[in-house]
C-alpha atoms as a PDB file:
ATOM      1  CA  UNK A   1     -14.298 -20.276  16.420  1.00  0.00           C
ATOM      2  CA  UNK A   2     -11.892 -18.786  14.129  1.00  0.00           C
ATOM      3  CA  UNK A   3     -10.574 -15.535  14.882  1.00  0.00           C
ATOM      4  CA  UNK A   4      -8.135 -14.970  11.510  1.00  0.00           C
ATOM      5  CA  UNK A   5      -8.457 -11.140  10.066  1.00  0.00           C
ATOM      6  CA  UNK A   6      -9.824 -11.427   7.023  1.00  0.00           C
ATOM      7  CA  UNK A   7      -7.923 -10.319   3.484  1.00  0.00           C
ATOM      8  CA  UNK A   8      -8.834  -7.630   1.668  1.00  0.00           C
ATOM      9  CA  UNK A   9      -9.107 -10.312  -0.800  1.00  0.00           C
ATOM     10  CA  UNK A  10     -11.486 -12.568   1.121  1.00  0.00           C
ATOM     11  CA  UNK A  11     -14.068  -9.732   1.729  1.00  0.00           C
ATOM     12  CA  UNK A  12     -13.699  -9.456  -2.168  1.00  0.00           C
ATOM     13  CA  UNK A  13     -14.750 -13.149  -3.049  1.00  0.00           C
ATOM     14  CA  UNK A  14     -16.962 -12.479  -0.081  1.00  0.00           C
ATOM     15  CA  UNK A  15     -18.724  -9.531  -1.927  1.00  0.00           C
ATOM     16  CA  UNK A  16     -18.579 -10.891  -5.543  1.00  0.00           C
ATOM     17  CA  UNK A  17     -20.596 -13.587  -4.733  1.00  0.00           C
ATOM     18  CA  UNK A  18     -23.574 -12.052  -4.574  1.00  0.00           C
ATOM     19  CA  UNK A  19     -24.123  -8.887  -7.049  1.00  0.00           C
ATOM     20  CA  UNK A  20     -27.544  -7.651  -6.706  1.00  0.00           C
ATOM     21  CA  UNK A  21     -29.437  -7.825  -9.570  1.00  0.00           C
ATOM     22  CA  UNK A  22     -30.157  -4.393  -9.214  1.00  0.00           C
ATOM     23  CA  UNK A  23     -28.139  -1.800 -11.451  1.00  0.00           C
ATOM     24  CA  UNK A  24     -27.826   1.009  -8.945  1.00  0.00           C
ATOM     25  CA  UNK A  25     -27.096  -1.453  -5.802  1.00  0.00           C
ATOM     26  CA  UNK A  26     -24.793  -3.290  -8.167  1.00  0.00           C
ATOM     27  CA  UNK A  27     -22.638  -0.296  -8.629  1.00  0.00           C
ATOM     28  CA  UNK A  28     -22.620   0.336  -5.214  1.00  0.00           C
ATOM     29  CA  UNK A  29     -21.255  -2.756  -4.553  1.00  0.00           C
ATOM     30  CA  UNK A  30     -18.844  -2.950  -7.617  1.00  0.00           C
ATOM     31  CA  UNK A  31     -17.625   0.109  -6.126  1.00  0.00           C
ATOM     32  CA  UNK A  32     -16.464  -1.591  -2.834  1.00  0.00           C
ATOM     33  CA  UNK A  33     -15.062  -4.274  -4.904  1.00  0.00           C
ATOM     34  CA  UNK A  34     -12.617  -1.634  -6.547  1.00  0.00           C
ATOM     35  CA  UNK A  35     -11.683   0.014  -3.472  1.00  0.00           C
ATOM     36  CA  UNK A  36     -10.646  -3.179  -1.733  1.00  0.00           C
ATOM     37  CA  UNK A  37      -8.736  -4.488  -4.733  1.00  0.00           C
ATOM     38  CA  UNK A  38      -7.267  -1.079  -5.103  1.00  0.00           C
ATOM     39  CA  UNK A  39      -6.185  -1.574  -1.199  1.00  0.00           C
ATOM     40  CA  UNK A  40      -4.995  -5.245  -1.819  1.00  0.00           C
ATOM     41  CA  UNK A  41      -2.991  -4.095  -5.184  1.00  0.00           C
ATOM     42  CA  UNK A  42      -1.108  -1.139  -2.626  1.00  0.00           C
ATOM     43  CA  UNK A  43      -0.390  -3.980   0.091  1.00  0.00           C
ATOM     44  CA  UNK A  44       1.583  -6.368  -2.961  1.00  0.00           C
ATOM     45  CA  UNK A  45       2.850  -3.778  -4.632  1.00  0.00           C
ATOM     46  CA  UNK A  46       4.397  -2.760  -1.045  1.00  0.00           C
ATOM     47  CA  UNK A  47       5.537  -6.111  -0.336  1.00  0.00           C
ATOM     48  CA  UNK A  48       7.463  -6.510  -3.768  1.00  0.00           C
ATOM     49  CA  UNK A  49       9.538  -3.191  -3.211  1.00  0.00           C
ATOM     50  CA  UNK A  50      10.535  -4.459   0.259  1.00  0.00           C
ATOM     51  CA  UNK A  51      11.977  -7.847  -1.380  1.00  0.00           C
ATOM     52  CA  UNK A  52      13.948  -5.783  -3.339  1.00  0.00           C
ATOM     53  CA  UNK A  53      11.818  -4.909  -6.540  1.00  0.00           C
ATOM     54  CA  UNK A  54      12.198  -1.579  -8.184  1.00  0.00           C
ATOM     55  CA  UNK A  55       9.304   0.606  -8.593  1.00  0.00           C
ATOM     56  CA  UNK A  56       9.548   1.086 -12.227  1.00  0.00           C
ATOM     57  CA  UNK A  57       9.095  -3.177 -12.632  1.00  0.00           C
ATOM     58  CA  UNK A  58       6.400  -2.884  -9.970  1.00  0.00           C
ATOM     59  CA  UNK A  59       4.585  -0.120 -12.082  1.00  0.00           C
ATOM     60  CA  UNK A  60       4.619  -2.277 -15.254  1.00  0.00           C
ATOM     61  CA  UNK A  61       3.163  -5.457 -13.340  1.00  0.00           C
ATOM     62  CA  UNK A  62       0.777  -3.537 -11.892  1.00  0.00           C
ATOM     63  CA  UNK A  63      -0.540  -1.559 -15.230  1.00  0.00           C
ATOM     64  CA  UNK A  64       0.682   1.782 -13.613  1.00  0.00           C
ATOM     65  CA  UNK A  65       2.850   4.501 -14.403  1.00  0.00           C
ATOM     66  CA  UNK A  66       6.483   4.784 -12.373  1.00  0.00           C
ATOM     67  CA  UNK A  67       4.809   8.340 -10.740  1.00  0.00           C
ATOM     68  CA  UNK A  68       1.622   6.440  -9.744  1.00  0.00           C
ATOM     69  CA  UNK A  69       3.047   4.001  -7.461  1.00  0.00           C
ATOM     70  CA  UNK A  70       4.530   6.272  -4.567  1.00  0.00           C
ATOM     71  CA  UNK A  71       1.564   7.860  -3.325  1.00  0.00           C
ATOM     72  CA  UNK A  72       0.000   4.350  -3.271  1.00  0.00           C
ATOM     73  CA  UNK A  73       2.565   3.059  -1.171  1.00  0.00           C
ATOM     74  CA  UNK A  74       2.570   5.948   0.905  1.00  0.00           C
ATOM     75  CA  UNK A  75      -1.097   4.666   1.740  1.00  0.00           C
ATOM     76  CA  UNK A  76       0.178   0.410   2.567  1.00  0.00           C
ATOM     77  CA  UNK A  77       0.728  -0.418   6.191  1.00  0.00           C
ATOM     78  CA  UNK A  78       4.503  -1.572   5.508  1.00  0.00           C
ATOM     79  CA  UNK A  79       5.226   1.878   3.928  1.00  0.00           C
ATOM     80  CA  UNK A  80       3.240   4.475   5.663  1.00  0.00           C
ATOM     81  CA  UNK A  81       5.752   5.272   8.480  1.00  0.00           C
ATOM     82  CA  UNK A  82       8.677   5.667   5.523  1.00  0.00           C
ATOM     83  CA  UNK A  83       6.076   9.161   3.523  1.00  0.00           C
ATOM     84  CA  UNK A  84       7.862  12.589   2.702  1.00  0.00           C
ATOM     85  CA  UNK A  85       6.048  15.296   3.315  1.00  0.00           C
ATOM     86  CA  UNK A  86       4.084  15.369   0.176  1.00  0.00           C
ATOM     87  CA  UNK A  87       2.642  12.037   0.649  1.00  0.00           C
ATOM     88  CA  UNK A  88       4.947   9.841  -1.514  1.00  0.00           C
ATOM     89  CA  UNK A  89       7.875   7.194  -0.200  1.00  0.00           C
ATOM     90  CA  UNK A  90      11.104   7.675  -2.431  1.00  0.00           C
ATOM     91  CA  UNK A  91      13.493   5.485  -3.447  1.00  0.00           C
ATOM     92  CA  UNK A  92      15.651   6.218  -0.422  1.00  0.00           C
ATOM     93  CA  UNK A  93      12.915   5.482   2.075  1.00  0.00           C
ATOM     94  CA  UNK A  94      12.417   2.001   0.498  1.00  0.00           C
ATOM     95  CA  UNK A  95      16.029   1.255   0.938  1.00  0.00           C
ATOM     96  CA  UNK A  96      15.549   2.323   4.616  1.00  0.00           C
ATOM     97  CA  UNK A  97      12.617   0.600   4.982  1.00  0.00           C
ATOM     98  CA  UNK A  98      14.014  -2.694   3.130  1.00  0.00           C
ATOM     99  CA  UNK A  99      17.415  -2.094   5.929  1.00  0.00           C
ATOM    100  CA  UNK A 100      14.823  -1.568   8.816  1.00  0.00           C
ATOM    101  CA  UNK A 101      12.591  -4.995   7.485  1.00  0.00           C
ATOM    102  CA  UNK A 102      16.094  -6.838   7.199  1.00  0.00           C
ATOM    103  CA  UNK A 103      17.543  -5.709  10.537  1.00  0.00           C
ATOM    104  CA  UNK A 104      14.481  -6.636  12.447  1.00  0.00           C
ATOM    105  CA  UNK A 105      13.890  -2.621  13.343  1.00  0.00           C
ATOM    106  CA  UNK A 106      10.833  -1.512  13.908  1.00  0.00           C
ATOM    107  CA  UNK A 107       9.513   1.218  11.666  1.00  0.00           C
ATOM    108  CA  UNK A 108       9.526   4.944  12.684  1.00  0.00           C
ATOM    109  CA  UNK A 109       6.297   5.688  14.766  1.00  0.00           C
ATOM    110  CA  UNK A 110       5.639   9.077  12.722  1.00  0.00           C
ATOM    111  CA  UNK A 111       7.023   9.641   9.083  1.00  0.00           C
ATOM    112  CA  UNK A 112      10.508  10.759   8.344  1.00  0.00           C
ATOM    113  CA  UNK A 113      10.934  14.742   8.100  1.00  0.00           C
ATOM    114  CA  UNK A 114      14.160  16.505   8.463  1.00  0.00           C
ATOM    115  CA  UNK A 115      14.951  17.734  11.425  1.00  0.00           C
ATOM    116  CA  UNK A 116      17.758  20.780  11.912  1.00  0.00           C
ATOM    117  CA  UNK A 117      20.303  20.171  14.562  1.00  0.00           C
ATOM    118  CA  UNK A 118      19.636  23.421  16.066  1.00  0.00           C
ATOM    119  CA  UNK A 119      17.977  26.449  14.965  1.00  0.00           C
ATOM    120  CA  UNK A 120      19.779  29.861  13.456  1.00  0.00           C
END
């Protein structure tokens, strides 16, 4: 029995190979398609940054603009922990994510925030 988790890329092959003939159910389906590549695009584009690719080279690989590709990463399960609070990882949260990745450190359990030391 094989228990492997399948890719978001395998349940893409998986659903192109058979598009309904019908145009409506065909959308449908096309639709999944996109959303699963869309999720499979996040989890590379992810994976670059953390070996040390910038997001501006990512962005051009990946047919995006340089402001598109935060909030996408903000969305991978490498980067989620490392989000501001408007939904976007920043430059400095890759470089603490890359440290964390090469360290062997887990990532934070809830997304970074700033904290005061005390209150006034």
């Amino acid at each position: 029995m094989n228990n492997k988790k399948r890719t978001p890329i395998d349940e893409v092959r998986r659903l192109l190979s058979g598009i309904p003939s019908d145009p409506l159910a065909a959308v449908e389906r096309l639709g999944e398609v996109r959303e699963l590549i869309d999720t499979a695009l996040n989890e590379a584009m992810a994976e670059a940054t953390l070996e040390g690719a910038s997001i501006r080279s990512v962005a051009v690989r990946a047919g995006l603009s340089p402001n598109a590709v935060p909030p996408r990463l903000a969305r991978t399960s490498q980067l989620s922990s490392y989000t501001d609070s408007v939904g976007k990882v920043s430059s400095s949260s890759i470089e603490r994510a890359r440290y964390d990745s090469e360290t062997g450190r887990p990532a934070p359990k809830e997304p970074m925030t700033f904290k005061p030391r005390r209150s006034n």
